[in-house]
N, C-alpha and C. Protein backbone atom coordinates (compact mmCIF):
# COMPACT_ATOMS: atom_id res chain seq x y z
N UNK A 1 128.76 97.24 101.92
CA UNK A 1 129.75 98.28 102.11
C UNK A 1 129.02 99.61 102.34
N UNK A 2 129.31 100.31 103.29
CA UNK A 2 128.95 101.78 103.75
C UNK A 2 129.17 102.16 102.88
N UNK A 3 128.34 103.65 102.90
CA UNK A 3 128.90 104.52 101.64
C UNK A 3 129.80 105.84 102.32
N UNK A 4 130.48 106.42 101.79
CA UNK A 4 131.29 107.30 102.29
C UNK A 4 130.65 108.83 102.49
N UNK A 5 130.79 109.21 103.38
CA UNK A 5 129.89 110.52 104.38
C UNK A 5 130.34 111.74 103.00
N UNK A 6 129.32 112.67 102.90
CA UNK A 6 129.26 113.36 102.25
C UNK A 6 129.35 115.14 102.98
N UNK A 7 130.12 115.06 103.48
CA UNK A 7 129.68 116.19 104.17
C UNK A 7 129.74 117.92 104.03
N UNK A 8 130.24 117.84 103.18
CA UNK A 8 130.27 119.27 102.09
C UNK A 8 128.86 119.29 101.93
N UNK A 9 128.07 118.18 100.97
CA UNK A 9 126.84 117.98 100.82
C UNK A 9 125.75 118.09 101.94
N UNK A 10 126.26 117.54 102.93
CA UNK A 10 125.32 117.28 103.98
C UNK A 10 125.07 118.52 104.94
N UNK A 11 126.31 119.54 104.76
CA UNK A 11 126.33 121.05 105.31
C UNK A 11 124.98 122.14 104.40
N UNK A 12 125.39 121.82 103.14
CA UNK A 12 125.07 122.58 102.07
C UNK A 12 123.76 122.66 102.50
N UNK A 13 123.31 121.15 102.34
CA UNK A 13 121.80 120.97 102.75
C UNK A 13 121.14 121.73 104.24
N UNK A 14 121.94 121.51 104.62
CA UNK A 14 121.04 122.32 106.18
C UNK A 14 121.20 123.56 106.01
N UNK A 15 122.07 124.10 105.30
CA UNK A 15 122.36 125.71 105.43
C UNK A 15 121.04 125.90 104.37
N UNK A 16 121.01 125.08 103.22
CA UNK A 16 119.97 125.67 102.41
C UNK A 16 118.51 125.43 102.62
N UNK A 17 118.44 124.39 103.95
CA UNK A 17 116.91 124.24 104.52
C UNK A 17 116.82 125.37 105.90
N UNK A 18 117.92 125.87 106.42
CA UNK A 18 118.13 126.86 107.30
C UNK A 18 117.40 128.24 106.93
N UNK A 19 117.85 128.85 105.65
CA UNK A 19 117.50 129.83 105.20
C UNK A 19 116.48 129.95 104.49
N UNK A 20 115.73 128.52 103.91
CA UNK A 20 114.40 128.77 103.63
C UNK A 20 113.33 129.28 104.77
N UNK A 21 113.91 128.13 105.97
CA UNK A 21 112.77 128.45 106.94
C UNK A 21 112.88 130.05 107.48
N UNK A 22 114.35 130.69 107.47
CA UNK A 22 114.46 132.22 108.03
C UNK A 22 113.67 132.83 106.85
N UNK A 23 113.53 132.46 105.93
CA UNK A 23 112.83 133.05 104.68
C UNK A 23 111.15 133.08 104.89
N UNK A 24 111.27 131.34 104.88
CA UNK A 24 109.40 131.86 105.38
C UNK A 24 109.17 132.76 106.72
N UNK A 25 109.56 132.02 107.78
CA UNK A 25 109.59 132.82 108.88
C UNK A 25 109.39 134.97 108.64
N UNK A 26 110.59 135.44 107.87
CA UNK A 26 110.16 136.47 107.52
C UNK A 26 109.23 137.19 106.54
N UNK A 27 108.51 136.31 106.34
CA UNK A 27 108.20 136.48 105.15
C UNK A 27 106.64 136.66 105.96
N UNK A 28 106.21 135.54 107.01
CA UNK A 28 105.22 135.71 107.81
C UNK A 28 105.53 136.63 108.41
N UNK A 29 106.10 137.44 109.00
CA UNK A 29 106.43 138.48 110.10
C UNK A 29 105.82 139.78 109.22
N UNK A 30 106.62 139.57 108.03
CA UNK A 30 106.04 140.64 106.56
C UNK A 30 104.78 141.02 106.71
N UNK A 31 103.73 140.03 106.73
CA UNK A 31 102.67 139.66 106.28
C UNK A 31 101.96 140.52 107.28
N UNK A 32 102.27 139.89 108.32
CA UNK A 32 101.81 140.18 109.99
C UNK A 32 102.04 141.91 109.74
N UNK A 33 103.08 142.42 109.98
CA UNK A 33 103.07 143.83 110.05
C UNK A 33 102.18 144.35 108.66
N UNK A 34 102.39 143.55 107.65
CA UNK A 34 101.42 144.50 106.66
C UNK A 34 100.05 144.21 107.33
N UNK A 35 99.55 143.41 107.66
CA UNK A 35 98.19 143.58 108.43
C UNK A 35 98.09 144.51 109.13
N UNK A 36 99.03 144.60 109.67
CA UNK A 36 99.03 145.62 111.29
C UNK A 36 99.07 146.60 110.87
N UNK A 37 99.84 147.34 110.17
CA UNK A 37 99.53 148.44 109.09
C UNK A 37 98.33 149.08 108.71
N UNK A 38 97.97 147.83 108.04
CA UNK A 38 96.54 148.68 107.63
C UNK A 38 95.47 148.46 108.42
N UNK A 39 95.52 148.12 109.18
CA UNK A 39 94.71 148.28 110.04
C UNK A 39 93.54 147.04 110.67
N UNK A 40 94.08 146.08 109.51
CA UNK A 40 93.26 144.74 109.65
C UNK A 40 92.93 144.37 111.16
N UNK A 41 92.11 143.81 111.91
CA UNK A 41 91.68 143.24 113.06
C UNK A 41 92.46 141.94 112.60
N UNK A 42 92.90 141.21 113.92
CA UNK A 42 93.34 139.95 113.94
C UNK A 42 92.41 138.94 113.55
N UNK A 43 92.32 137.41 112.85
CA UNK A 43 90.64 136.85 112.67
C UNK A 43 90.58 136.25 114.05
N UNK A 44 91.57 136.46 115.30
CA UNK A 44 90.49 135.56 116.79
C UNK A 44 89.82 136.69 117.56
N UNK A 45 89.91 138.45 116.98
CA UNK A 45 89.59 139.18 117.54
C UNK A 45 88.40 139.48 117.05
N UNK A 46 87.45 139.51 118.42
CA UNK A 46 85.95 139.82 118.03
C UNK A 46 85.68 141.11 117.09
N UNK A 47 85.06 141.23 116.69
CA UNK A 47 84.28 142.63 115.89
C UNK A 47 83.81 143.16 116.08
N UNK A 48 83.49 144.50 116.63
CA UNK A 48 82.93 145.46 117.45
C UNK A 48 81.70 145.93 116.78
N UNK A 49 81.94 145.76 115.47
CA UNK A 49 80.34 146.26 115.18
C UNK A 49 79.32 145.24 114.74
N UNK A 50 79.64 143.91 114.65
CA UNK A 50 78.79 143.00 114.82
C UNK A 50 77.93 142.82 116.14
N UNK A 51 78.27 143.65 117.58
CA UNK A 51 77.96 143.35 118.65
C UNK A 51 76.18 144.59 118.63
N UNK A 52 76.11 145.62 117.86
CA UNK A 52 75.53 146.27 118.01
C UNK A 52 74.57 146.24 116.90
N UNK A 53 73.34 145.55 117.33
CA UNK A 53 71.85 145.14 116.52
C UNK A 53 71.48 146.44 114.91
């Protein structure tokens, strides 16, 4: 016997895996501008004063 669809439940769940990921998602964006902020270099961007002996 099938079991009977849950779908109150089955909403709940995506809305509450929905807003984790908008959560991390901003949460990296956070991160990103606080780098950018202070001034951090990106890590794939070369280093300008490593180039000079």
């Amino acid at each position: 016997m099938a079991k009977a669809p849950n779908y109150q439940f089955e909403r709940r769940e995506r809305d509450r895996l929905k807003a984790n990921k908008a959560a991390d998602k901003a949460a990296a964006k956070r991160a990103q501008q606080d780098r950018a902020r202070d001034g951090a270099a990106p890590a794939d961007a070369p280093n300008s004063d490593s180039d000079n002996p």
